[in-house]
Protein backbone atom coordinates (compact mmCIF):
# COMPACT_ATOMS: atom_id res chain seq x y z
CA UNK A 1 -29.66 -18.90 -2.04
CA UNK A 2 -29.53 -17.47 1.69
CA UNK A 3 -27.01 -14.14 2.42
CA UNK A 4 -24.88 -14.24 5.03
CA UNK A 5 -26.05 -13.13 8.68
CA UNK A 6 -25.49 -14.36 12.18
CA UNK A 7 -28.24 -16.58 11.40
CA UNK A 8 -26.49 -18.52 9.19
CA UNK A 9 -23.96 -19.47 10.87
CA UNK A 10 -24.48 -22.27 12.63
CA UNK A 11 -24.65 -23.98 9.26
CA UNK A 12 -21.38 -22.75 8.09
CA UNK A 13 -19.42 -23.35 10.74
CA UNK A 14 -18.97 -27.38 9.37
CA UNK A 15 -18.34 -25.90 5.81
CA UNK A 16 -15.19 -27.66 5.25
CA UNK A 17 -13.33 -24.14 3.34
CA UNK A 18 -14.36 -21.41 6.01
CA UNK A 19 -13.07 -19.90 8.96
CA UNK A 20 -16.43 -19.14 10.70
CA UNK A 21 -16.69 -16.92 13.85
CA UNK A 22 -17.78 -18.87 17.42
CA UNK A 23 -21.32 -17.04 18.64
CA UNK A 24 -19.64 -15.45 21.74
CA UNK A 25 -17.58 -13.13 19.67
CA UNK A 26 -20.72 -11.14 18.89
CA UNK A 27 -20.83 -10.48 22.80
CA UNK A 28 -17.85 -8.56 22.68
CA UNK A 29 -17.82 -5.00 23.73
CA UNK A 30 -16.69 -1.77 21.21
CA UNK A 31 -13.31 -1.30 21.72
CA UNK A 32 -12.37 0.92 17.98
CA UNK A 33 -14.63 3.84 16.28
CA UNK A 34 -13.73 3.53 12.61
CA UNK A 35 -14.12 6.07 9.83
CA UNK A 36 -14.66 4.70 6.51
CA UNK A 37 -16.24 1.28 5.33
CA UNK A 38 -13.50 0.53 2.33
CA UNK A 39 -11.40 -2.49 1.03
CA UNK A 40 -8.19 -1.91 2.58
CA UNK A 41 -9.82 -1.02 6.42
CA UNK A 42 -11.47 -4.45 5.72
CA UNK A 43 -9.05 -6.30 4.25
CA UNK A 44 -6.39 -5.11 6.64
CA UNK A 45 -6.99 -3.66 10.14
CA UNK A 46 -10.45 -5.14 10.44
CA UNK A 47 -9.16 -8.92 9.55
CA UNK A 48 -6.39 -8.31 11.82
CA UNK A 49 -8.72 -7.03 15.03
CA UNK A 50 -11.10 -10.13 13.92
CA UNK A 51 -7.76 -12.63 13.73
CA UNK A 52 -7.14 -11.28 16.95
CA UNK A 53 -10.55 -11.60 18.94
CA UNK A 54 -10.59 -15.16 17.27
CA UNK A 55 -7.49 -16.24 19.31
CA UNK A 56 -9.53 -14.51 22.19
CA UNK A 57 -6.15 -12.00 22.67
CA UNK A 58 -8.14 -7.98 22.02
CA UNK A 59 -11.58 -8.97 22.17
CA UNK A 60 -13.19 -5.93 20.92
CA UNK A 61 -15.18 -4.98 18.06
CA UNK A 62 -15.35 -1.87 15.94
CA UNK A 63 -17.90 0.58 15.13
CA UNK A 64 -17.97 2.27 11.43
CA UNK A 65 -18.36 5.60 10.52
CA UNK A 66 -20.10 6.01 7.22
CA UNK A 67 -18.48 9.68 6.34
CA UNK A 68 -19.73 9.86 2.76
CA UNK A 69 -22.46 10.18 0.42
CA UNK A 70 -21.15 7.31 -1.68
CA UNK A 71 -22.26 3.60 -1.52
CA UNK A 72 -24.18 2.99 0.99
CA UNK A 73 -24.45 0.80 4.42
CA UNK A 74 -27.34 -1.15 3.96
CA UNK A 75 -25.04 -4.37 2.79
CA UNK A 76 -23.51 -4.19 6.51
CA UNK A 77 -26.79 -4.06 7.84
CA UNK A 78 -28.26 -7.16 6.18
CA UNK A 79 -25.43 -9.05 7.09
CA UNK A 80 -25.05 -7.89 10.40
CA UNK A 81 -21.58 -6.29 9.50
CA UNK A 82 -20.14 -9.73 8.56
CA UNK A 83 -17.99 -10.17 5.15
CA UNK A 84 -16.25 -12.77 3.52
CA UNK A 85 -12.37 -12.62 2.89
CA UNK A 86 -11.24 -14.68 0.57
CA UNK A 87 -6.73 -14.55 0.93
CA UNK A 88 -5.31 -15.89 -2.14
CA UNK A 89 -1.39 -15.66 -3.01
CA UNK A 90 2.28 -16.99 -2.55
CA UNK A 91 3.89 -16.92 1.34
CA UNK A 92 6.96 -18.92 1.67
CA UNK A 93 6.99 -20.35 -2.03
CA UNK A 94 3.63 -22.00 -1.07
CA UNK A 95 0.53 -21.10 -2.90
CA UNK A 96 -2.55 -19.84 0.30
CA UNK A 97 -5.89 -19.81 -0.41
CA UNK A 98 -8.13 -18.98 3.09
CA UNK A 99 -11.53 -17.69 3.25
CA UNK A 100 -12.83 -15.84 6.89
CA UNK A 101 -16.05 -14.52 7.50
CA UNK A 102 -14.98 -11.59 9.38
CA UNK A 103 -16.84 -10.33 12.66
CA UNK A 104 -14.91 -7.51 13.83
CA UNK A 105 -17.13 -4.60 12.45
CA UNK A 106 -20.32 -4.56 14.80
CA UNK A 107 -22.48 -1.64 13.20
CA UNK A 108 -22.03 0.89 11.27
CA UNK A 109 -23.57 4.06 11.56
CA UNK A 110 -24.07 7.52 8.91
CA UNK A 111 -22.13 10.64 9.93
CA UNK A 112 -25.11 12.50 7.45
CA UNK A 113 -28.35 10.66 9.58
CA UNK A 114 -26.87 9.43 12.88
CA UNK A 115 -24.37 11.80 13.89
CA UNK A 116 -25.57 12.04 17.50
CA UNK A 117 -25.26 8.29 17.77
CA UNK A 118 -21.86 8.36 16.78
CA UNK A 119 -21.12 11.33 19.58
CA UNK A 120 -22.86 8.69 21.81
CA UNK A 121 -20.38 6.18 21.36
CA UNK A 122 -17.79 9.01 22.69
CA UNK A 123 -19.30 8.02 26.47
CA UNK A 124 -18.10 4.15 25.93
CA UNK A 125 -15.64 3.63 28.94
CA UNK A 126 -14.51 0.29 26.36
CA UNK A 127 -13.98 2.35 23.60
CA UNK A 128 -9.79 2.49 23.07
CA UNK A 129 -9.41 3.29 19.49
CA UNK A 130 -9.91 4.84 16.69
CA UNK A 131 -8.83 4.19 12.84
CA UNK A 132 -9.35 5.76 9.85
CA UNK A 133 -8.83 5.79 6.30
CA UNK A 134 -10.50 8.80 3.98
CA UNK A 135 -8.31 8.62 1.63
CA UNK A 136 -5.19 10.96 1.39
CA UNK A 137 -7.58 13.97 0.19
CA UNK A 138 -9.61 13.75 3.79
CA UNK A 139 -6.61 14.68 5.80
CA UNK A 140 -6.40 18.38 4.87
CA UNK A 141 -7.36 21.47 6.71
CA UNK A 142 -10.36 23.22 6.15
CA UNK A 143 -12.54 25.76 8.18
CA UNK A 144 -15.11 23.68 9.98
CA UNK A 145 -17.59 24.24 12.67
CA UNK A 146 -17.88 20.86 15.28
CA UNK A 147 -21.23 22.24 16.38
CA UNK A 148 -22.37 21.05 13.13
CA UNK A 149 -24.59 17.96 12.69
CA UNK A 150 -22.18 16.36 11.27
CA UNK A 151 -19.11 19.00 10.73
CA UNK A 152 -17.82 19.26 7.14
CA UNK A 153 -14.68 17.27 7.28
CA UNK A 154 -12.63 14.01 8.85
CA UNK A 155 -10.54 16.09 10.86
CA UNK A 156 -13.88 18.09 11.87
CA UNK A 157 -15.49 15.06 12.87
CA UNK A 158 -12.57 13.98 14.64
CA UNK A 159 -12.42 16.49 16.46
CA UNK A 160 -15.98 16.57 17.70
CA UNK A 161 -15.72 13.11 19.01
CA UNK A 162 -12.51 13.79 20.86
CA UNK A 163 -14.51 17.23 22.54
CA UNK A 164 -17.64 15.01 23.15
CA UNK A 165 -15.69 12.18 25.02
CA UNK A 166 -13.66 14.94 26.85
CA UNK A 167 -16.93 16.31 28.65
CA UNK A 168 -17.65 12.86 29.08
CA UNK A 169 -15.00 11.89 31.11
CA UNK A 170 -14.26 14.92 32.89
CA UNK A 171 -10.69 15.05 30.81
CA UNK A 172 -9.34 12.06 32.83
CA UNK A 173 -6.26 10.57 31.49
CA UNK A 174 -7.75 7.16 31.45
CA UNK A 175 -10.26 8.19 28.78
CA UNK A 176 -7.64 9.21 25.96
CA UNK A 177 -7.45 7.25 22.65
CA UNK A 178 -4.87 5.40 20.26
CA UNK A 179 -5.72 7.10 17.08
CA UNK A 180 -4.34 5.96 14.17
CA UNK A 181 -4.67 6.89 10.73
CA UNK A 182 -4.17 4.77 7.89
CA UNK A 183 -4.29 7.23 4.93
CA UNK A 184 -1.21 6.83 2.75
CA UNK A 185 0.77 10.03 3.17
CA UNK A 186 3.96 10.38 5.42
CA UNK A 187 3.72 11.24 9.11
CA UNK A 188 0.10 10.74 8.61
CA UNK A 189 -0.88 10.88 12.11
CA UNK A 190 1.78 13.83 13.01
CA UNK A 191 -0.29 16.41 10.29
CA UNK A 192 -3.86 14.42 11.69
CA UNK A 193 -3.09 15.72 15.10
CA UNK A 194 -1.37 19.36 13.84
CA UNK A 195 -4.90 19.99 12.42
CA UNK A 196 -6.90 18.77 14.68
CA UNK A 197 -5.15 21.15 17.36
CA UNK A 198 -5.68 24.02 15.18
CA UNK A 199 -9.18 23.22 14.27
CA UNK A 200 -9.27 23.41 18.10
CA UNK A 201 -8.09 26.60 18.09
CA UNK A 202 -10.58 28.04 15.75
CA UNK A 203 -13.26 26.64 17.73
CA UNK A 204 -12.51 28.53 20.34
CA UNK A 205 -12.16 25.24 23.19
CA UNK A 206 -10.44 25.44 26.64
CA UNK A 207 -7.60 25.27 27.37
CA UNK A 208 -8.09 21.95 29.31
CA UNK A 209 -9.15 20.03 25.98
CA UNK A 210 -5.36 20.87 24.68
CA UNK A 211 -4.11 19.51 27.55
CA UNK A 212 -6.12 16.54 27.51
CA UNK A 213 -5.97 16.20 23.76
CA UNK A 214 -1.93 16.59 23.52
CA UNK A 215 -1.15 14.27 26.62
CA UNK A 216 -3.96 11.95 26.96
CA UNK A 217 -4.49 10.83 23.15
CA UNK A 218 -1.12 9.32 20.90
CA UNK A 219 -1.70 10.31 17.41
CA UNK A 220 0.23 7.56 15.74
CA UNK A 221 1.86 7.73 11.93
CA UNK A 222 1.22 4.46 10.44
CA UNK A 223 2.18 3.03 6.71
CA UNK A 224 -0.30 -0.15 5.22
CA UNK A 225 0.53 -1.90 2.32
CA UNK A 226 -1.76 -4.88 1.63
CA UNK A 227 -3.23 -5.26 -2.29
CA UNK A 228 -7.03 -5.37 -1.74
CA UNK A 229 -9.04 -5.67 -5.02
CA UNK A 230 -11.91 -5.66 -3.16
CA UNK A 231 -15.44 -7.22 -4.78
CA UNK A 232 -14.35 -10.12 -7.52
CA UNK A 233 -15.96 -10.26 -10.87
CA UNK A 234 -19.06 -11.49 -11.28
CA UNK A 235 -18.99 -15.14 -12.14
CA UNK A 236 -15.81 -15.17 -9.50
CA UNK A 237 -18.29 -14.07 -7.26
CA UNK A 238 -20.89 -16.73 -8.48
CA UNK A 239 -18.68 -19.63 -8.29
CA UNK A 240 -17.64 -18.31 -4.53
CA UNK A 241 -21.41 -17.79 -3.89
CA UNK A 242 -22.28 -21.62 -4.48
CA UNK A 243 -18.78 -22.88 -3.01
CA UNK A 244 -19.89 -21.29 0.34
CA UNK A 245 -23.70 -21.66 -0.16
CA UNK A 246 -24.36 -17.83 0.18
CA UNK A 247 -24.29 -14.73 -1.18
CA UNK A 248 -22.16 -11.87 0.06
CA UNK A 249 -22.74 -8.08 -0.78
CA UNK A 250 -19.55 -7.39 0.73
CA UNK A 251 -17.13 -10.28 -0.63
CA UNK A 252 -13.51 -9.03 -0.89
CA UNK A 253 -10.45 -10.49 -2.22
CA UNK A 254 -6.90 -9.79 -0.83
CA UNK A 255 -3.85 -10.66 -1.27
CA UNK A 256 -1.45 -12.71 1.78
CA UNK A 257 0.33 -10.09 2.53
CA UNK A 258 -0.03 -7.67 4.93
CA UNK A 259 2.44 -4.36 6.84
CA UNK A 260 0.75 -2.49 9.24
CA UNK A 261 3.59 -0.30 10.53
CA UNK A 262 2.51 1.69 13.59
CA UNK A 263 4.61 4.19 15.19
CA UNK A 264 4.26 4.17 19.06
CA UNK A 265 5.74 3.41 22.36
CA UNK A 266 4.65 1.02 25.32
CA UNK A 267 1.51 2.40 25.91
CA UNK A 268 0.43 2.26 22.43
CA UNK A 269 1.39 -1.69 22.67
CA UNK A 270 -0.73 -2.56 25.27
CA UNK A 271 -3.65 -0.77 23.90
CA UNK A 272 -3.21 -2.35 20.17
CA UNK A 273 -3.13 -5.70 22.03
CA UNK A 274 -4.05 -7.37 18.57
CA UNK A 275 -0.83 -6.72 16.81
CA UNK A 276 0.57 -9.81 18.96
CA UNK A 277 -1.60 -11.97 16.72
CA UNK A 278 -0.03 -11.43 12.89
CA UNK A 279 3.63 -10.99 12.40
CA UNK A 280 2.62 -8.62 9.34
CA UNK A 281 2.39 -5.79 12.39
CA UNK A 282 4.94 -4.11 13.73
CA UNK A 283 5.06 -1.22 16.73
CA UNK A 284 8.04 0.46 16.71
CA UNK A 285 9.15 4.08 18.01
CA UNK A 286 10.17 4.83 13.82
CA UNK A 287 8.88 3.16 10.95
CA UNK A 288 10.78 5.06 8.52
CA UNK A 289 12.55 1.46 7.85
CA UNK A 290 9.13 0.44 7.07
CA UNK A 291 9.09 2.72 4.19
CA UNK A 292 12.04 2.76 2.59
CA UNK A 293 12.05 -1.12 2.58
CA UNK A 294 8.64 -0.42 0.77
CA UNK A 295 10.11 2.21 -1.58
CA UNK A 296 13.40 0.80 -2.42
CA UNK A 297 12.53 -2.66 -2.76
CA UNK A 298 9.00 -3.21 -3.97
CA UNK A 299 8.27 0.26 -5.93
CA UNK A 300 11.94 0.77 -6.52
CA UNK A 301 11.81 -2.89 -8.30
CA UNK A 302 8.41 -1.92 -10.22
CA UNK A 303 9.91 1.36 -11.28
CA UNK A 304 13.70 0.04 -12.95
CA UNK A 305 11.33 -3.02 -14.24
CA UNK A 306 8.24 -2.08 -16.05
CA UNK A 307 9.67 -0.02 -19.22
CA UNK A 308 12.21 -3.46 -19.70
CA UNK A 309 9.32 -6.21 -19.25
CA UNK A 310 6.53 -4.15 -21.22
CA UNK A 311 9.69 -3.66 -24.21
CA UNK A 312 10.10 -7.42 -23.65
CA UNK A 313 6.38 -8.31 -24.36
CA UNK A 314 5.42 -8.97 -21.01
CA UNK A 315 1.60 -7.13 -20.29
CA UNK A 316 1.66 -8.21 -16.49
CA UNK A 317 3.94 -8.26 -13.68
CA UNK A 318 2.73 -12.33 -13.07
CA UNK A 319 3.47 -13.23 -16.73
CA UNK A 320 7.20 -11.75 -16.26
CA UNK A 321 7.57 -13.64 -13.38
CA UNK A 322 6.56 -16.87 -15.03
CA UNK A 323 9.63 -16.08 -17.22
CA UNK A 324 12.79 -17.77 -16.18
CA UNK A 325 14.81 -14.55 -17.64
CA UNK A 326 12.58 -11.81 -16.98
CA UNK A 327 12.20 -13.19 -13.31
CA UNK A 328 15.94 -13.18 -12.77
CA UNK A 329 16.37 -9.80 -13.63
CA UNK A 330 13.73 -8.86 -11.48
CA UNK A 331 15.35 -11.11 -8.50
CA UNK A 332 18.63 -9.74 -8.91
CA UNK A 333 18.06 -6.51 -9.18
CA UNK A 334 16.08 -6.68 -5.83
CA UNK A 335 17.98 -8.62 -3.90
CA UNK A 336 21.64 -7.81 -5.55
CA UNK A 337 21.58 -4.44 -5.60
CA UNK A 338 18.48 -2.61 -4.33
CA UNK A 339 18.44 -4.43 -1.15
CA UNK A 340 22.40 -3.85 -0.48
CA UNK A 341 22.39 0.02 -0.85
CA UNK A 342 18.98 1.06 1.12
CA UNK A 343 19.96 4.76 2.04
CA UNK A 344 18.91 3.75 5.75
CA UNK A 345 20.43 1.85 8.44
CA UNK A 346 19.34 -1.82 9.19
CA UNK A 347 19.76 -4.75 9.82
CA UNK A 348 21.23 -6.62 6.82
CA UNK A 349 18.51 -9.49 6.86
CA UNK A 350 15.69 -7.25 6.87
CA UNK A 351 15.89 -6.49 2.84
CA UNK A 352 16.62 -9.87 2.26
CA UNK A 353 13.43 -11.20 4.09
CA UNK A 354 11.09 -8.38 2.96
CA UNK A 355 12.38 -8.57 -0.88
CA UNK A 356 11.42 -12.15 -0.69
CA UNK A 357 8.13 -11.61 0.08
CA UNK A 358 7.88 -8.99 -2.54
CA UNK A 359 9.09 -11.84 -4.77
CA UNK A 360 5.81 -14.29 -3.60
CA UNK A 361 3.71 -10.68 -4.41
CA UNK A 362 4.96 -10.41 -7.95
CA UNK A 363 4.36 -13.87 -8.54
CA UNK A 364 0.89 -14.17 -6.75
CA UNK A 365 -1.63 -15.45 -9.92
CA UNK A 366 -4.50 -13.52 -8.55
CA UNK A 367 -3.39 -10.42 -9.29
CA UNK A 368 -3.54 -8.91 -12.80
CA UNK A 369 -0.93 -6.24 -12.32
CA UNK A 370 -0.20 -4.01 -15.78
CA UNK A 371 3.25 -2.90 -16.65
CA UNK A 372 1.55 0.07 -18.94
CA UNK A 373 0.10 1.13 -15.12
CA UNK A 374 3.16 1.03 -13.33
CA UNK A 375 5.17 3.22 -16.44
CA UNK A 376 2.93 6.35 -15.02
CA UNK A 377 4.82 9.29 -13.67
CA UNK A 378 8.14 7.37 -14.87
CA UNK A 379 10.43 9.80 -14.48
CA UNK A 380 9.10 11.22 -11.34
CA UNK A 381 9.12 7.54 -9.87
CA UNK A 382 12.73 6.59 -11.04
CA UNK A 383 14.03 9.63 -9.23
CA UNK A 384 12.35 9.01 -5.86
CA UNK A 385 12.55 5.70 -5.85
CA UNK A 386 15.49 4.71 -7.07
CA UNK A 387 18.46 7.60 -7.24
CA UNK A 388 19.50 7.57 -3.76
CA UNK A 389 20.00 4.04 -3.98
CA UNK A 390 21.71 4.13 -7.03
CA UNK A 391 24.59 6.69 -5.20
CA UNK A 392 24.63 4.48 -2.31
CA UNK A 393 25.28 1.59 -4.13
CA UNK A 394 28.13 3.80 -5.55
CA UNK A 395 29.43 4.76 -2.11
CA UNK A 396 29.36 1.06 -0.95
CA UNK A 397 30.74 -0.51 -4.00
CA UNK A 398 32.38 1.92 -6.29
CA UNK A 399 31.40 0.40 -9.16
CA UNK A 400 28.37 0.20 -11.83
CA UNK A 401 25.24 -1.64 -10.77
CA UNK A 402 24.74 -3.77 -13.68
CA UNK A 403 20.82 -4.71 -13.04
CA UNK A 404 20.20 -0.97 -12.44
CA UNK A 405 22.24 0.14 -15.49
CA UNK A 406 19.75 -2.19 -17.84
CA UNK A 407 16.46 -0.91 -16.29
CA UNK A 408 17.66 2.66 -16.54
CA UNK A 409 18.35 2.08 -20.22
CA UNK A 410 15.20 0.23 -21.11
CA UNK A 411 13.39 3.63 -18.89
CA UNK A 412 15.12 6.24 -21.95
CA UNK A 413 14.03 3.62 -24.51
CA UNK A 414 10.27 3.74 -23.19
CA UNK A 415 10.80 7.93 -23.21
CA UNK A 416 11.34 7.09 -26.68
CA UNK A 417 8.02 9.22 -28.40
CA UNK A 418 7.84 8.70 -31.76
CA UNK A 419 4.42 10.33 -32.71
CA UNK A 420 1.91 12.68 -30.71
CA UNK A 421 -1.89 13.05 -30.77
CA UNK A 422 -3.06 16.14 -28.71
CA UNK A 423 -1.29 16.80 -26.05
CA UNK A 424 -0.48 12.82 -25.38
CA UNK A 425 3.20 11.35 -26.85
CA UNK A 426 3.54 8.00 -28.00
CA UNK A 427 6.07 5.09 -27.60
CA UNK A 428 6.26 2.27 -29.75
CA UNK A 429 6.63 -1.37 -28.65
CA UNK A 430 6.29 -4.05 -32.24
CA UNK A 431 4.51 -1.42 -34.38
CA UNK A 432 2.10 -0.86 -31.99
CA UNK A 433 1.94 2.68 -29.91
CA UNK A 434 1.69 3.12 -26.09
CA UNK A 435 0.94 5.92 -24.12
CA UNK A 436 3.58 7.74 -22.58
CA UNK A 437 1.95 8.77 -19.13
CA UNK A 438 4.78 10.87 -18.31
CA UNK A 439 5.70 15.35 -17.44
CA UNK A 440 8.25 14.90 -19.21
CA UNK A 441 7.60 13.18 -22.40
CA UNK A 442 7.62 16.39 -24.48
CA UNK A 443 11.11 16.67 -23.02
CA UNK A 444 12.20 13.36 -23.77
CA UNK A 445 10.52 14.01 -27.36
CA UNK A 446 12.89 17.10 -28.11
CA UNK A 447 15.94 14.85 -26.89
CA UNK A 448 15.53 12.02 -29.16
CA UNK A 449 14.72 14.71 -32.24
CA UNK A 450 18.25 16.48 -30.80
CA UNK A 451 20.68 13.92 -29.96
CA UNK A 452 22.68 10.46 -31.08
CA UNK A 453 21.95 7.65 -28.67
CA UNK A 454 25.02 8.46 -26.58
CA UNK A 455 24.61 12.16 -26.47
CA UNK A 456 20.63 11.74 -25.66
CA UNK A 457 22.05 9.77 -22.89
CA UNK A 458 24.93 11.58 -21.34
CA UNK A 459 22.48 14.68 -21.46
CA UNK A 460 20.13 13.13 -19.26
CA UNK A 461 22.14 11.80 -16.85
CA UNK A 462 23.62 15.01 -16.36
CA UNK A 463 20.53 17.27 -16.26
CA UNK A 464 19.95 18.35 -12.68
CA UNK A 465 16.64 19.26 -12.75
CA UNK A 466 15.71 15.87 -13.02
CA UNK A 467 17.60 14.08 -10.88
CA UNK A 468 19.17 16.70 -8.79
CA UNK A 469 22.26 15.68 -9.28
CA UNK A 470 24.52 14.87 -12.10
CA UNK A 471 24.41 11.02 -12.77
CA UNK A 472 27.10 11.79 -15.48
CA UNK A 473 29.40 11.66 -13.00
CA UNK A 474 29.13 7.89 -11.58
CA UNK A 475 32.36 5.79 -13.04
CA UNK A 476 31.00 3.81 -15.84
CA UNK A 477 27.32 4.24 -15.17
CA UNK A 478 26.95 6.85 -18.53
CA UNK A 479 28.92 4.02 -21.02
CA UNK A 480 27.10 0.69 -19.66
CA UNK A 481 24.07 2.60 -20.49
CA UNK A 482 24.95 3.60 -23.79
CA UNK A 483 25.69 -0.17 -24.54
CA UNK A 484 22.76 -1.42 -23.04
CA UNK A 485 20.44 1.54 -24.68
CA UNK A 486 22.39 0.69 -28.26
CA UNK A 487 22.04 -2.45 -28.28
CA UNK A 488 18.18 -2.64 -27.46
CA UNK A 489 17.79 -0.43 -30.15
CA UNK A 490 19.35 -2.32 -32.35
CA UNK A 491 18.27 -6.16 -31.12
CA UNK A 492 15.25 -5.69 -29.58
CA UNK A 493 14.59 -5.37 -25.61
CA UNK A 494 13.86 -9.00 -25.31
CA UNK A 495 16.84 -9.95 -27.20
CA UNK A 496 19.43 -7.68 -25.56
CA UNK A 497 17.94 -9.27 -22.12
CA UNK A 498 18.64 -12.44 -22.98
CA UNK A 499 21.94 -11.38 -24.42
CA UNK A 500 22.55 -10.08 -20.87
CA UNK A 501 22.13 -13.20 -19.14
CA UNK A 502 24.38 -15.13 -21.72
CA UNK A 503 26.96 -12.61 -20.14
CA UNK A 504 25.81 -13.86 -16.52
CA UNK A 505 24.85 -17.31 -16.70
CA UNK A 506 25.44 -18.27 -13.00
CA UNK A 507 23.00 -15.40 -12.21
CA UNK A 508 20.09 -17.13 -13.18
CA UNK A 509 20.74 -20.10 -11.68
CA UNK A 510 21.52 -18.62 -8.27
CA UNK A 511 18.62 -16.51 -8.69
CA UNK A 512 15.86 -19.39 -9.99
CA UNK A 513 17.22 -21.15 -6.88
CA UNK A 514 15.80 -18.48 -4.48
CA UNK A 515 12.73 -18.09 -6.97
C-alpha cells in the first residue's frame, strides 16, 4: 500500500470520503512559523489555516519548529507535511464524520540541526505569524543565551527569531508579528511577552528592539479547547488505511468541535484573516467569557457529575449519556442552573448555545471518556469550578439549586475512604475499591471516622479552608444535602437518582426534548 505524498494525490482527489487539497495550494507562500509538531496544533490551528487556504480566504502555509528531542520529523518529511484528519462526533444532534488531508504545514525544520534555517525564515517579508504550543511547562523563565545554536528554551528561541527578523527589517513597523500562544495557562500570551522582554533585558539588546518588540509585535492570550486523541489504534488505523488506500504516519482523530479564542483588536483581525472561515474562532478584545463558559459549563458539569455517574455504574461519560436518567441530570444541571448563574456578564443565549454543544461532546461515541479520570483533584476542581456559581445562583435565586445539591452529595459520598494501602485511600463502589485521587482524602478519611452523616456534612460545608467560604450558610443547601447524602447511603446512588426524578418527572421530559 502507497503513503500519502503530493504524489498521490491526483488519485485521491475522486476518493468519494476525502477532502483532498487542489495542487495550487502547495504554491502558497509561508505566512506562520510554528513551534511544536503535536495533536492539538494539528488538529486545531493547522486544520483551521488549511480550511481557510481551501476557501482561498489566508492563503498561507506554516513552517514547524521541531523544539524537542522527542519523536521525530521524518513522518512530515515522507509525506511532504500532509496528514489525514479524520472529524468524528455530534454538531447539531447530527452525527459528522469528515476526513481532510491537511496541507497547511509546508516543512518542518529541527531547532537541534537546522537552527540557522529557522533564523532564515526570520527575513520572509510573507511571514505574519507565529503559533505555538510547548506545553504549559515551556512557557517559564529561565536564563538563556540567544547566541546559542539553538538557545535552551521556547521563550529563548522566541526571542532569537524576533532579534533576527528585527536586523532584518531595519525595525520597521511593517515587519512585526501576531504571536499567539496556544499553551493552556491564563493570559498565556501576556506572561509569553513579560519574559520575552526580560530575556531581552538579560541579553543585553538595544533599546530599539524594545521599541520594536513592544509596539510592532501583539502578543495575544488565546484559550483552545478541541479533544484531539491524536493517532487511532491500530486496526482503527488499518481499517482507515484500506478505506483511503494509504497509509498515514501522521493520522489523527478529533473531535467536531473546536474554540479558538484569541484576544486582539483590528489589526490582529486582518492579519488572522482565516478565523473568517470557522465559526469555532472568535477575536475579541477579552475572552475571559471564553473561559468561564468553558469552566462553568463543560468542567463545572464534569466536576458535580462524575462521583454521581461512576456511584451509578456508569464507567464513561458516553455510556451516562446513553442513559435517559443519568443524561437528564447532566442536562439540567447544565443548562438549569450552571448556565443561569455564570459569575460573568453575558449575553443570556451564549450558555445556552455553548452548553448545547457541550451536550453533542458528552454524547460524541468516539470518545472513551472515564469518570474514575475526571474524579482527580476532586475537591480542588469542585471549588474552582463550581463555588462561585453555586453563590451566584444564590444571589440570583435565593434558593437551593437542586441539581447542584445532588452532585455535591454524591462528591462527599465518593470522599467516602473506607480502607488505605500506602499512602493511597480507597472508595468503594459494589464491593469493589476505587482510587481516591484526591489532597484531601486523608481529610475526608478522619471525617467519616469522626462524624454522623449530617455532622460530616455540615462540617464540610463550613470549613473555610476548603472552600473559602462557609457553604453552611446558604438557606437549605446544608439539609438537601443531608437528604440526598442519607439517602444514597442508604438506597444506593443509582436508586436515590432515580428516586430524584420520580420527584421531577416533567424534568426529564423537558430535558430528553433538548437531548
Amino acid at each position: 500500500m502507497s503513503h500519502l505524498s503530493i504524489n498521490e494525490l491526483s488519485r485521491l482527489r475522486q476518493h468519494p470520503n476525502l477532502v483532498v487539497p487542489e495542487a495550487s495550494i502547495f504554491d502558497l507562500p509561508e505566512k506562520v512559523l510554528q513551534f511544536g509538531t503535536g495533536v492539538l496544533l494539528r488538529g486545531l490551528p493547522d486544520y483551521l489555516i488549511d480550511k481557510a487556504n481551501r476557501q482561498g480566504v489566508f492563503n498561507g502555509r506554516i513552517v514547524v519548529v521541531k523544539s524537542t528531542d522527542s519523536g521525530d520529523s521524518a513522518a512530515f518529511d515522507e509525506q511532504d507535511g500532509l496528514y489525514t484528519l479524520c472529524v468524528r462526533g455530534i454538531e447539531n444532534n447530527e452525527l459528522l464524520e469528515e476526513n481532510i488531508i491537511c496541507s497547511a504545514i509546508s516543512r518542518v525544520l529541527s531547532a537541534k540541526s537546522q537552527w540557522e534555517t529557522i533564523l532564515a525564515c526570520a527575513k520572509n517579508p510573507e511571514l505574519q505569524i507565529i503559533l505555538s504550543n510547548t506545553t504549559e511547562v515551556g512557557i517559564q523563565l529561565v536564563q538563556d543565551d540567544i547566541s546559542d545554536t539553538p538557545p535552551t528554551s521556547f521563550p529563548g528561541k522566541l526571542l532569537a527569531f524576533l532579534y533576527a527578523r528585527f536586523k532584518a527589517f531595519g525595525g520597521s513597523q511593517e515587519s512585526g508579528l501576531v504571536i499567539v500562544p496556544t499553551e493552556l495557562i491564563p493570559d498565556n500570551g501576556t506572561k509569553l511577552e513579560s519574559i520575552v522582554i526580560e530575556l531581552a533585558h538579560r541579553n543585553g539588546l538595544e533599546s530599539a528592539f524594545f521599541d520594536w518588540l513592544e509596539n510592532a509585535n501583539h502578543f495575544c492570550n488565546s484559550l483552545v479547547d478541541r479533544i484531539v486523541p491524536g493517532k487511532p489504534d491500530a486496526d482503527t488505523c488499518q481499517a482507515l488505511y484500506e478505506e483511503f488506500g494509504y497509509e498515514d504516519k501522521l493520522l489523527t482523530l478529533s473531535e467536531v468541535f473546536r474554540l479558538w479564542a484569541i484576544e486582539g483588536d483590528e489589526h490582529v483581525k486582518q492579519v488572522l484573516s482565516f478565523a473568517t472561515t470557522d465559526d469555532g474562532i472568535f477575536i475579541e478584545p477579552d475572552i475571559n467569557l471564553f473561559r468561564e463558559l468553558k469552566l462553568r459549563l463543560l468542567n463545572g458539569t464534569h466536576t458535580l457529575s462524575c462521583g454521581l455517574a461512576y456511584l451509578a455504574g456508569f464507567d464513561t461519560v458516553i455510556s451516562a449519556m446513553q442513559d435517559e436518567v443519568m443524561a437528564s441530570f447532566i442536562g439540567n444541571l447544565m443548562l438549569a442552573e450552571l448556565g443561569l448563574a455564570i459569575p460573568y456578564p453575558m449575553d443570556d443565549k451564549r450558555p445556552q448555545r455553548f452548553g448545547m454543544q457541550v451536550i453533542d461532546r458528552f454524547r460524541n461515541p468516539h470518545l472513551n471518556h472515564q469518570w474514575l479520570s475526571i474524579t482527580l483533584n476532586y475537591t480542588s476542581k469542585m471549588k474552582m469550578r463550581n463555588v462561585a456559581t453555586l453563590l451566584r445562583y444564590y444571589e440570583i435565586f435565593d434558593c437551593v439549586p437542586q441539581y447542584i445539591s445532588l452532585g455535591f452529595a454524591a462528591y462527599l459520598y465518593f470522599m467516602k475512604p473506607v480502607a488505605k494501602e500506602g499512602f493511597v485511600y480507597f472508595g468503594e463502589r459494589n464491593g469493589i475499591p476505587y482510587p481516591i485521587q484526591d489532597e484531601k482524602a486523608e481529610y475526608f478519611y478522619q471525617k467519616w471516622q469522626q462524624y454522623d452523616t449530617a455532622e460530616l456534612v455540615e462540617k464540610v460545608l463550613q470549613d473555610k479552608t476548603l472552600w473559602d467560604t462557609d457553604l453552611s450558610l446558604l438557606p437549605g443547601f446544608t439539609q438537601s444535602i443531608i437528604d440526598n447524602l442519607e439517602n444514597m447511603l442508604e438506597n444506593g446512588v443509582k436508586q436515590s437518582l432515580e428516586s430524584f426524578f420520580l420527584r421531577h418527572p416533567s424534568q426529564v421530559a423537558e430535558t430528553n426534548e433538548i437531548l
